[in-house]
Protein backbone atom coordinates (compact mmCIF):
# COMPACT_ATOMS: atom_id res chain seq x y z
CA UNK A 1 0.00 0.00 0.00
CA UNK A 2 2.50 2.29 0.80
CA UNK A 3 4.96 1.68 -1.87
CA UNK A 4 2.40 3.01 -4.41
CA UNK A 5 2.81 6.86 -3.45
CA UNK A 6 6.48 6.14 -3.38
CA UNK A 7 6.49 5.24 -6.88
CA UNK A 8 4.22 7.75 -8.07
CA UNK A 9 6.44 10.29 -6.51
CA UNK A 10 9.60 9.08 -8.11
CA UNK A 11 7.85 8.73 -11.73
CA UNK A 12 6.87 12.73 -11.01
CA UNK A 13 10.43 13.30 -10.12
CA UNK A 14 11.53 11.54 -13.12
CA UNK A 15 8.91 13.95 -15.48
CA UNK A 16 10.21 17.05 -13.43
CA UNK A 17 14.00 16.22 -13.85
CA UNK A 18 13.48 15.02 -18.04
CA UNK A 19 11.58 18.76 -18.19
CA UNK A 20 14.93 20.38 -16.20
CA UNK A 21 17.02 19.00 -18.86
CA UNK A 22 14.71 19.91 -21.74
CA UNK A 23 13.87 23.73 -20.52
CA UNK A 24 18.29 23.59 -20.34
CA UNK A 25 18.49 22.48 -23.88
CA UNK A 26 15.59 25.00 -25.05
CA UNK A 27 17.45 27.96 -23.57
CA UNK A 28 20.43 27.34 -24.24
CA UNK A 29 20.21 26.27 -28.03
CA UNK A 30 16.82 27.50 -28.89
CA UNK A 31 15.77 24.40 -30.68
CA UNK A 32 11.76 25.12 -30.56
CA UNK A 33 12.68 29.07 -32.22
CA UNK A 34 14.98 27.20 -34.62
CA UNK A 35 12.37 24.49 -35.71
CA UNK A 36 13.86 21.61 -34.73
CA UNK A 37 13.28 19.16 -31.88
CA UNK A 38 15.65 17.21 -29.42
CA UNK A 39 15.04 13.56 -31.18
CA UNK A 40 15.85 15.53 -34.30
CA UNK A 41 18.92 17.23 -33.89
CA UNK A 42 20.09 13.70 -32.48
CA UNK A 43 18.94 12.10 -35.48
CA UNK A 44 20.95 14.78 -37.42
CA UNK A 45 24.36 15.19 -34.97
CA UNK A 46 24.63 10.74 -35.51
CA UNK A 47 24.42 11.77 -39.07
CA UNK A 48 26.74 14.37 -39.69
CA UNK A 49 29.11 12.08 -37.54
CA UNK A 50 28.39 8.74 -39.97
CA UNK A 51 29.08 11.15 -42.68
CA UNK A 52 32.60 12.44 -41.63
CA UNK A 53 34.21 9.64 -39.64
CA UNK A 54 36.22 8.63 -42.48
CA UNK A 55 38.61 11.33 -41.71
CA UNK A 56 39.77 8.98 -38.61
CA UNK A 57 40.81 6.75 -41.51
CA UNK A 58 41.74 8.62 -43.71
CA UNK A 59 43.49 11.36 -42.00
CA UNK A 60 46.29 8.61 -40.12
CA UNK A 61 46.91 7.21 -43.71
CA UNK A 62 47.63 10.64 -45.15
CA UNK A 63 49.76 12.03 -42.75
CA UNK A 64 51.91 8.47 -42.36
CA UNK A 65 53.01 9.77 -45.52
CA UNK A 66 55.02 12.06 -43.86
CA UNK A 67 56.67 9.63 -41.38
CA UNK A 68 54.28 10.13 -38.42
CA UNK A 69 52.65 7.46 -36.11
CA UNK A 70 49.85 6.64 -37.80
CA UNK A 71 48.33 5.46 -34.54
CA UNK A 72 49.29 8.56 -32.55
CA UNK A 73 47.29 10.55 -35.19
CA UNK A 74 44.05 9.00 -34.72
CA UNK A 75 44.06 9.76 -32.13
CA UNK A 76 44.93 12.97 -32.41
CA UNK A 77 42.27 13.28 -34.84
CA UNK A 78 39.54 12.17 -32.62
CA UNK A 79 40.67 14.79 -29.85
CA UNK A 80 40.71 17.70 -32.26
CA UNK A 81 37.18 16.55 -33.64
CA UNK A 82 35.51 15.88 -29.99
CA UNK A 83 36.59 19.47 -29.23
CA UNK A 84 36.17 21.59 -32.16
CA UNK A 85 33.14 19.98 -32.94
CA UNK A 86 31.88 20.21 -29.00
CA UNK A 87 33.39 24.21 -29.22
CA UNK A 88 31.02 24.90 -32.18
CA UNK A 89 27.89 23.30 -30.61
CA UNK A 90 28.38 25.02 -27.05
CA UNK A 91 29.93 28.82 -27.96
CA UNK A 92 28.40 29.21 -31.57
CA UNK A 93 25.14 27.03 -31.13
CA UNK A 94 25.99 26.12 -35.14
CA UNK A 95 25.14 22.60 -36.65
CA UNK A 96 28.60 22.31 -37.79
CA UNK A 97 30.71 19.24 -37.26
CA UNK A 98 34.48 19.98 -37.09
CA UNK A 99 37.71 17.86 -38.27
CA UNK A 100 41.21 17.96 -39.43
CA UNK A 101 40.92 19.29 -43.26
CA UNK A 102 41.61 17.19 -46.01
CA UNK A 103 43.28 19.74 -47.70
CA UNK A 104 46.03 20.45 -44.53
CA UNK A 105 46.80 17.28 -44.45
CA UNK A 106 47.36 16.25 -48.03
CA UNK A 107 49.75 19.71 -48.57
CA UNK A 108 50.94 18.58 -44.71
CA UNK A 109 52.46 15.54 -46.19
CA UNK A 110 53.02 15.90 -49.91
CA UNK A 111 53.99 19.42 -49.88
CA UNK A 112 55.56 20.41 -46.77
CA UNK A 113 57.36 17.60 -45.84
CA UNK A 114 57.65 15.27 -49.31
CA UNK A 115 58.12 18.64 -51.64
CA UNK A 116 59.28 21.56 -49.55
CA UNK A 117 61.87 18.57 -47.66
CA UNK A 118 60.96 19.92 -44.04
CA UNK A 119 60.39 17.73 -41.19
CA UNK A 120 57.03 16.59 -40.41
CA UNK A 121 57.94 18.14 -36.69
CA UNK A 122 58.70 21.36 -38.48
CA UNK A 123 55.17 21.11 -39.96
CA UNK A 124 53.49 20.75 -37.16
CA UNK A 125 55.09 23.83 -36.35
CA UNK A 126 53.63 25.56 -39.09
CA UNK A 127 50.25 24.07 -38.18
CA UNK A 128 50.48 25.34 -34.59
CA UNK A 129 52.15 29.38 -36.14
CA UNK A 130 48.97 29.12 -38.53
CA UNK A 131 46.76 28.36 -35.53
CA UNK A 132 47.51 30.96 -33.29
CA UNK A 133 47.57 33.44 -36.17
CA UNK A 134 43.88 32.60 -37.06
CA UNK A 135 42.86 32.62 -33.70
CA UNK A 136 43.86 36.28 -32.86
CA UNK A 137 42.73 37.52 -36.27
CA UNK A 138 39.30 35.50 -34.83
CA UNK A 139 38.99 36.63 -31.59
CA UNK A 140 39.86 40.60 -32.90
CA UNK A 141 37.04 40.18 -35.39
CA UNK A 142 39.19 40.62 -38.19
CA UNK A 143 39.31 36.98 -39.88
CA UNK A 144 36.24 37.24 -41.86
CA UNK A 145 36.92 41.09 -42.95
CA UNK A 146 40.19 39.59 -44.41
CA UNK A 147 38.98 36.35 -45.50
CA UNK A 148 35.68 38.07 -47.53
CA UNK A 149 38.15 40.65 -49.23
CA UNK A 150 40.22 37.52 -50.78
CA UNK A 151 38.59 37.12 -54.56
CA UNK A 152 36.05 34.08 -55.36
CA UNK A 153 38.64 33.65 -58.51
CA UNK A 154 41.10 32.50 -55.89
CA UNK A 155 38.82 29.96 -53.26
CA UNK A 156 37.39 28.65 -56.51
CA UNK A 157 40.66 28.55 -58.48
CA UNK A 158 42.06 27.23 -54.69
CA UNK A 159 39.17 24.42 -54.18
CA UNK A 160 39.49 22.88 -58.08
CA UNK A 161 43.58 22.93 -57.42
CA UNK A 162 43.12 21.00 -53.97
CA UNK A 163 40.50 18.61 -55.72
CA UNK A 164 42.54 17.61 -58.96
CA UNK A 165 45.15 17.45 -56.45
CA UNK A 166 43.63 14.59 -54.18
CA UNK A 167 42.59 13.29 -58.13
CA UNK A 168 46.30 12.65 -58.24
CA UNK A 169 47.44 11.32 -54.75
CA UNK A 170 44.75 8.57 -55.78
CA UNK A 171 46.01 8.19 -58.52
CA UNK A 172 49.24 7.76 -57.17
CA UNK A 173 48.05 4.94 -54.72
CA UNK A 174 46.63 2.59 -57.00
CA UNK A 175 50.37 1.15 -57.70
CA UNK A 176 50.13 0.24 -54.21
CA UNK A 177 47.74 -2.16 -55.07
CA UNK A 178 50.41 -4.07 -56.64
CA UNK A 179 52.71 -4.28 -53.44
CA UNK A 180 54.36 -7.84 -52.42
CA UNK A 181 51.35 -8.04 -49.91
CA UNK A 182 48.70 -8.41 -52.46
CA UNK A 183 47.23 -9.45 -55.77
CA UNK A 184 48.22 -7.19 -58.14
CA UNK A 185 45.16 -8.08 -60.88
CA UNK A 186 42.50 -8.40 -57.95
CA UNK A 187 43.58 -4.97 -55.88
CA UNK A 188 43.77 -3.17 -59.27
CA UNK A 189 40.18 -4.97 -60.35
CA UNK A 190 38.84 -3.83 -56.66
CA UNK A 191 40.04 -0.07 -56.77
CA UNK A 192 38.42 0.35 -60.20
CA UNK A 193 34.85 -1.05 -59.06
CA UNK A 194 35.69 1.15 -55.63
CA UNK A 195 36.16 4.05 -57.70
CA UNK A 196 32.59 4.57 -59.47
CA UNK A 197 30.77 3.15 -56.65
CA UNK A 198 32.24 5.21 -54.06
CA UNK A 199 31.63 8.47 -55.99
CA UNK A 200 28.19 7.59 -56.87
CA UNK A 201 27.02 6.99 -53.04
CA UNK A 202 29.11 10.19 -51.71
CA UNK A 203 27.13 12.56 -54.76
CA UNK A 204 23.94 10.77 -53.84
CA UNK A 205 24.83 11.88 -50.07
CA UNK A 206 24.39 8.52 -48.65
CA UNK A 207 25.39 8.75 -44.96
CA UNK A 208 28.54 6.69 -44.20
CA UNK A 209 29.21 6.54 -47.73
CA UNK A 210 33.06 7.04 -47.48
CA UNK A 211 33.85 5.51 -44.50
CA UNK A 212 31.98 2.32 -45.23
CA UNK A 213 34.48 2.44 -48.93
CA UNK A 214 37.67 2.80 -46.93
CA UNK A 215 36.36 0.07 -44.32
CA UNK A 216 35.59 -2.19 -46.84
CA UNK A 217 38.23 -2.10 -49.31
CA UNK A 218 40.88 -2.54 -46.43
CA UNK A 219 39.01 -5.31 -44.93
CA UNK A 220 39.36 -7.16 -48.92
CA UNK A 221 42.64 -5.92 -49.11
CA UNK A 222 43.82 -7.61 -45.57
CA UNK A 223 41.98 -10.99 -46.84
CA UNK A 224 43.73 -11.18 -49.93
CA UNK A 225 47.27 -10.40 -48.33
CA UNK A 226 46.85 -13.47 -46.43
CA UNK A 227 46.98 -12.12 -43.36
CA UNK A 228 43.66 -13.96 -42.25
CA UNK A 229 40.20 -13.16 -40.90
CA UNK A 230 42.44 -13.14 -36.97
CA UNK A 231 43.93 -10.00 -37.84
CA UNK A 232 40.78 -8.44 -39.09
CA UNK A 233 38.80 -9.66 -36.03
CA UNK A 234 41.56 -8.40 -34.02
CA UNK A 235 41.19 -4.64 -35.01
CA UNK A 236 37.68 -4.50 -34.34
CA UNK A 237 37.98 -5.37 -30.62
CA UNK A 238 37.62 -2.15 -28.30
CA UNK A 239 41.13 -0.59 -26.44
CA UNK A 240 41.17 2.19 -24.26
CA UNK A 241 42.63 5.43 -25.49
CA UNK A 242 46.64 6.06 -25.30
CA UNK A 243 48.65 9.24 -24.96
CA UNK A 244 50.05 10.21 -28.41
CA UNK A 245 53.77 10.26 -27.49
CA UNK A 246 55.55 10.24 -30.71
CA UNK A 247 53.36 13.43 -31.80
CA UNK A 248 52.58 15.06 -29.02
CA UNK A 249 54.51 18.64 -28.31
CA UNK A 250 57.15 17.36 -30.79
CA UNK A 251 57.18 20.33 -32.73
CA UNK A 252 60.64 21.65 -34.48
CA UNK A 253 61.24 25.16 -35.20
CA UNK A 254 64.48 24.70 -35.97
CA UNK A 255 64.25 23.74 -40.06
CA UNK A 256 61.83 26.85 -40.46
CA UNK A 257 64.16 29.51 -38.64
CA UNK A 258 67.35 27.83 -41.20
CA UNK A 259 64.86 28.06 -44.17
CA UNK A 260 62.62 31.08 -42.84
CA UNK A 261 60.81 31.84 -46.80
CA UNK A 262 60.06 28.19 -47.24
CA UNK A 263 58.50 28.45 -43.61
CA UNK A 264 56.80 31.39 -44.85
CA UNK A 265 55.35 30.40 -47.79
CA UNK A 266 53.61 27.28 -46.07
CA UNK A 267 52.07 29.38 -42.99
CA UNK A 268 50.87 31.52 -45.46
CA UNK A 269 49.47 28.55 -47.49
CA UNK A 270 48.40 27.02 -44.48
CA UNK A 271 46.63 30.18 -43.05
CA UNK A 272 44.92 31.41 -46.24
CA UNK A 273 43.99 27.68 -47.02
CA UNK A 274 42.06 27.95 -43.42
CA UNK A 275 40.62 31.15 -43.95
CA UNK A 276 39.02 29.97 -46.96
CA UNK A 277 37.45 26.98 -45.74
CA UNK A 278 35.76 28.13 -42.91
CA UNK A 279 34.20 30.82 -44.47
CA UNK A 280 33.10 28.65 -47.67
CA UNK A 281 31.80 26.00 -45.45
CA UNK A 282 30.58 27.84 -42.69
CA UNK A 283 28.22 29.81 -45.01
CA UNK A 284 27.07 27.23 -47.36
CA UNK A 285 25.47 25.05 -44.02
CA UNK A 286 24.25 27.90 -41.75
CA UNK A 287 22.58 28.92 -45.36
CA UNK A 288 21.14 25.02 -45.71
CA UNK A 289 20.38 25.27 -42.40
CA UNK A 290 18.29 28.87 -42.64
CA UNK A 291 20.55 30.31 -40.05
CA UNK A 292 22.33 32.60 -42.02
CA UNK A 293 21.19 35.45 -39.53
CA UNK A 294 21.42 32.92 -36.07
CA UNK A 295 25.03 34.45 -35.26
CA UNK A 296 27.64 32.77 -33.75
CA UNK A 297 30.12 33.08 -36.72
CA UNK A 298 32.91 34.43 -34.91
CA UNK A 299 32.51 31.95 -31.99
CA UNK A 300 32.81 29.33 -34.97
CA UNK A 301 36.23 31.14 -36.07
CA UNK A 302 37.50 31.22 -32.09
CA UNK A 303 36.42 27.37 -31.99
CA UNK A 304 37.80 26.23 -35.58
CA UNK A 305 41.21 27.65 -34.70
CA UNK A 306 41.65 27.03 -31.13
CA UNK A 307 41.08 23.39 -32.29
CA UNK A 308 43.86 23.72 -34.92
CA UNK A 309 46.43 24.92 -32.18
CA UNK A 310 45.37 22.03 -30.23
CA UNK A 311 46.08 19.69 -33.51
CA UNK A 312 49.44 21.26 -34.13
CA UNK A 313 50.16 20.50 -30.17
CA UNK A 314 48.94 16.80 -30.35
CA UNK A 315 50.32 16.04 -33.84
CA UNK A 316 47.83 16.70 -36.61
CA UNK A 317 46.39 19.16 -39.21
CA UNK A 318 44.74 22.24 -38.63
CA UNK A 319 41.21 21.33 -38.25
CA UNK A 320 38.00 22.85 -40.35
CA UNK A 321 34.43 22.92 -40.41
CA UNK A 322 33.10 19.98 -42.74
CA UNK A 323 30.99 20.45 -45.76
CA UNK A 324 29.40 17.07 -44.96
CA UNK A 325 27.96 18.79 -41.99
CA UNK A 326 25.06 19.23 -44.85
CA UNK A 327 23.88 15.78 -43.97
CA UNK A 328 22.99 16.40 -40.68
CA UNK A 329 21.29 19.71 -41.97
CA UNK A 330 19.28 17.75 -44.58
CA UNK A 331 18.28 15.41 -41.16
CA UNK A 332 16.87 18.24 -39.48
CA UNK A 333 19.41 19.47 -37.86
CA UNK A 334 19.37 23.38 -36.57
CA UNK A 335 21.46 24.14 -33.52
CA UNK A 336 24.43 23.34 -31.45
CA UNK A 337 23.10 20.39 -30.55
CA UNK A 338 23.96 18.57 -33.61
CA UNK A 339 27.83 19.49 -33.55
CA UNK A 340 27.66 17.56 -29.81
CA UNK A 341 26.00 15.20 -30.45
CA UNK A 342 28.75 14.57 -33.26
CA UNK A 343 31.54 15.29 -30.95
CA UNK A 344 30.07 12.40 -28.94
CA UNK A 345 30.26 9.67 -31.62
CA UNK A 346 33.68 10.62 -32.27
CA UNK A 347 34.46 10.02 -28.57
CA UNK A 348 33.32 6.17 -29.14
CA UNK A 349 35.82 5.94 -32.00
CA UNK A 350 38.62 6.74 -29.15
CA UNK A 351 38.38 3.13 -28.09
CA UNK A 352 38.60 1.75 -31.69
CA UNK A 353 41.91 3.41 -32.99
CA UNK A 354 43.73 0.45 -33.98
CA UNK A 355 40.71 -0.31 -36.13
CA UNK A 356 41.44 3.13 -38.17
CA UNK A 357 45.15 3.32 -37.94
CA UNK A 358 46.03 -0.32 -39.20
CA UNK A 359 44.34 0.67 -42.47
CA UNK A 360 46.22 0.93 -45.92
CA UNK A 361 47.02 3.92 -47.50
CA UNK A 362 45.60 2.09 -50.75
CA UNK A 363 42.33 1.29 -48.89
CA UNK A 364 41.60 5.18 -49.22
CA UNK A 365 42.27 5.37 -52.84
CA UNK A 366 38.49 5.13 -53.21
CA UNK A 367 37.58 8.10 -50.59
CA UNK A 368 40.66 10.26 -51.62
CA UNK A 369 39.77 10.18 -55.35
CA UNK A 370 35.90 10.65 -54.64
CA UNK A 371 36.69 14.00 -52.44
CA UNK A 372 39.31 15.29 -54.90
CA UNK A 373 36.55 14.67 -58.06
CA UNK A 374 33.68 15.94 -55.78
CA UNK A 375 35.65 19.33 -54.56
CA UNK A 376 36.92 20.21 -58.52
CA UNK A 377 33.27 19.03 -59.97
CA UNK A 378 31.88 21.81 -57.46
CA UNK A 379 34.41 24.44 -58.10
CA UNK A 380 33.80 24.11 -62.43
CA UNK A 381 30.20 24.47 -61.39
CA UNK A 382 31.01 27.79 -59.70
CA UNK A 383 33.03 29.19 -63.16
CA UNK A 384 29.50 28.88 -64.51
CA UNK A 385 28.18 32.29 -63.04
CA UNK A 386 31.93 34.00 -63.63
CA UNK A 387 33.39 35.77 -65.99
CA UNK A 388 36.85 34.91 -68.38
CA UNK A 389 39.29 36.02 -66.06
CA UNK A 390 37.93 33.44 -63.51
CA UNK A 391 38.12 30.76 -65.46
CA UNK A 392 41.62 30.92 -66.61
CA UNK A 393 42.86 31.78 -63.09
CA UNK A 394 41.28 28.69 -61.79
CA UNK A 395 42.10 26.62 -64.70
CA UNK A 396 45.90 28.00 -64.37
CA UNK A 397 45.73 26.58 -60.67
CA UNK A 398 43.61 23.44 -61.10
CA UNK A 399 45.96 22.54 -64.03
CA UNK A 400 49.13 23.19 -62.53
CA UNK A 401 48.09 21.33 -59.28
CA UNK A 402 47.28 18.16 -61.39
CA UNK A 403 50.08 18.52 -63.66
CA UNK A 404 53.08 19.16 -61.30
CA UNK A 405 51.60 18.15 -57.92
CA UNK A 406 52.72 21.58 -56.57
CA UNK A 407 50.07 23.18 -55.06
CA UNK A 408 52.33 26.55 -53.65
CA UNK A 409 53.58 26.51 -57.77
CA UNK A 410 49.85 26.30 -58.70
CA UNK A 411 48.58 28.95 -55.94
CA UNK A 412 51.43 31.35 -56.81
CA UNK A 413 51.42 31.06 -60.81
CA UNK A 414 47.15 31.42 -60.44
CA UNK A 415 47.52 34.72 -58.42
CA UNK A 416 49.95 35.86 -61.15
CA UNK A 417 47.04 35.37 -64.06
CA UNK A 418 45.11 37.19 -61.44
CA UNK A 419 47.57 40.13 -61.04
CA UNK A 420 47.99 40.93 -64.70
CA UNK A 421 44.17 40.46 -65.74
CA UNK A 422 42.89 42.51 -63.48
CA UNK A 423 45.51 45.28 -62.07
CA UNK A 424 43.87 48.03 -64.49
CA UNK A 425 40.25 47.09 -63.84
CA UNK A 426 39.84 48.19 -60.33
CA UNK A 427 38.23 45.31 -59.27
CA UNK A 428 41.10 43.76 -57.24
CA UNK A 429 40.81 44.77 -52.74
CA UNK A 430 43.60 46.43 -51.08
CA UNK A 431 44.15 43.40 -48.92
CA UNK A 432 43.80 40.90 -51.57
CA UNK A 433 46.43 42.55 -53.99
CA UNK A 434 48.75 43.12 -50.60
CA UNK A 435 48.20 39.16 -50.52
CA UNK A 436 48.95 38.17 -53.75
CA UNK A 437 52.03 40.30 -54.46
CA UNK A 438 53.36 39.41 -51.03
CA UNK A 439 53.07 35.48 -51.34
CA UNK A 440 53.91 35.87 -55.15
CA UNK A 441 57.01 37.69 -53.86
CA UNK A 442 58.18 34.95 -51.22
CA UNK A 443 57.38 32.31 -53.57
CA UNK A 444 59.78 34.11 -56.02
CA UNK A 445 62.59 34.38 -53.89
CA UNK A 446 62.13 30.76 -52.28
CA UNK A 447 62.69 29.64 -55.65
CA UNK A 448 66.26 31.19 -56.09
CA UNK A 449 67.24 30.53 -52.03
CA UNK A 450 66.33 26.72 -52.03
């Protein structure tokens, strides 16, 4: 008899508490004025994660190139992603999901460290300099002033160089397929139905698209190296988290202070590279998302580079909002709320890392050539709406990227075309001619002192 008010009592405690923690969320992310609900911007945070987990793949495989510990940047990827992605839901209450950019890490490795023949300590270094540089210019309001007086002739000519660039690391990794570990004929046979299939999913926006490719095609590739179902069984079973000690605070300055233009011309790379991303992505899902007017943007800059610093501490790229944040926006996604719940699923992944790290490079041939085809098929797109002078300063870059590989070559020789088209038409910013002659300048010199 007397256990009935009992129960009643803690079912009405239950109610009030669940109501606490709803009238919290409302206030704080205004999910009702935003027209979303709780089960929704779930729905949409598990989304946007499924769509950009590959990077935990992807991202170790990439900058291994360089000579890093693949393992150590996993998880150095996951801690950048939990709090970026965490920094943008709390401060800037933006559905925006937040990871190490694909474009940092390809010029990280190929660039940097294979073409510019630094240390992969000294560009971590250059990650960190570009880090703090964005984050004061964030913090002092300036970033977007600078970043919005940088002409669309250079992010597009920028985006199609970095995507025909990717094209070609791809490219490159398919003669891994014939390695001493596998089947030539059957790797080559697998990458080229991988290929297609891969791109068709990702352009169809099919959540988990990309990582399911680069999960797949490594599982295949282990069978066939005859390394056994054990050793695929064995990555899948759960670990707890360890400190990244080859990475961590291992920054060099020493190889940019001896070659301080090289050093230059990469922070520069690095920093405008940044710039451009956040802006471009930032605005194309608070615009899917009808929050163009919600605010926050400068929060999103503070988060977005404080995460980067933290990267070029811990030993990876500098991070960047993710276009594939759209997925979650398509979900129903609104607020904040997505970007934590995202940051969430990425903590799970913490206890999976030598799932993502004992992945091929060649496993990611699929992912790499669908973002590199997806990123120049959007930029073309944009040439549509511009004028002449746009379209042979992008092609100049895009061109030059996929010819030579050089994407400081293809950034510099681009903002040249730019330079001499329009220097008479009065249609080139005071900060983005300062820009272009000073990088064009650097990249001059570096060319003669190296």
């Amino acid at each position: 008899m007397d256990a009935s008010p009992d129960s009643d009592d803690t079912t009405g405690d239950n109610r009030s508490g669940r109501r606490a923690k709803r009238g919290l969320l409302e206030r704080h992310f205004l999910i009702s004025a935003r027209g979303s609900t709780v089960g929704r911007e779930i729905l949409a945070g598990l989304t946007t994660f499924v769509a950009m987990v590959y990077i935990v793949a992807v991202n170790p495989a990439v900058m291994a190139q360089a000579g890093m510990d693949s393992s150590d940047v996993a998880i150095a990827t996951i801690v950048v992603s939990i709090a970026g992605s965490m920094a943008t839901g709390l401060l800037a209450n933006l559905p925006l999901g937040l990871a190490p950019s694909m474009g940092s890490n390809a010029f990280f490795a190929y660039v940097i460290v294979g073409q510019m023949g630094l240390s992969w300590q000294a560009g971590l270094a250059i990650m960190l300099g570009s880090g703090v540089i964005v984050l004061l210019l964030g913090v002092a309001g300036i970033r977007e002033r600078l970043t919005q007086g940088i002409p669309d002739d250079m992010k597009i000519g920028l985006n199609a160089a970095f995507g025909f660039f990717l094209c070609r690391i791809a490219v490159s990794q398919i003669g891994l397929a014939a390695g001493p570990d596998a089947r030539p004929d059957a790797g080559l046979i697998l990458l080229l139905l991988a290929i297609p299939a891969t791109f068709v999913l990702a352009a169809r926006r099919t959540p988990g698209a990309l990582i399911g490719s680069v999960l797949v095609t490594a599982t295949i590739f282990e069978l066939a190296s005859g390394r056994g179902v054990a050793n695929a069984l064995a990555a899948l079973l759960p670990v707890w988290p360890h400190w990244p000690r080859h990475t961590a605070f291992a920054l060099d300055f020493g190889p940019l202070i001896a070659k301080p233009l090289v050093g230059l011309i990469a922070l520069a790379f690095v920093t405008f590279n940044e710039c451009v991303g956040l802006i471009a992505t930032t605005v194309t899902v608070t615009r899917a998302a009808g929050q163009e007017s919600a605010g926050g943007m400068r929060a999103a800059y503070v988060s977005d580079a404080s995460a980067t610093v933290l990267g070029g501490l811990l030993g990876t790229a500098s991070v960047s909002p993710y276009i594939e944040s759209v997925a979650g926006v398509e979900a129903g996604g609104r607020t904040g709320l997505t970007a934590i719940v995202a940051s969430l699923g990425f903590i799970a992944t913490l206890f999976f890392t030598p799932l993502f790290s004992s992945i091929p490079p060649v496993a990611t041939t699929p992912a790499l050539m669908t973002l590199g085809g997806l990123m120049a098929w959007r930029s073309i797109g944009e040439l549509a709406a511009k004028d002449i002078v746009s379209v042979i300063t992008s092609v100049t870059m895009a061109g030059i990227a996929l010819v030579s590989g050089n994407l400081t070559d293809a950034l510099a020789l681009g903002m040249i075309v730019y330079l001499a088209a329009r220097w008479h038409g009065g249609s080139i910013s005071q900060p983005a001619r300062l820009f272009c002659i000073l990088f064009v300048a650097a990249w001059v010199v570096s060319k003669f002192a190296v």
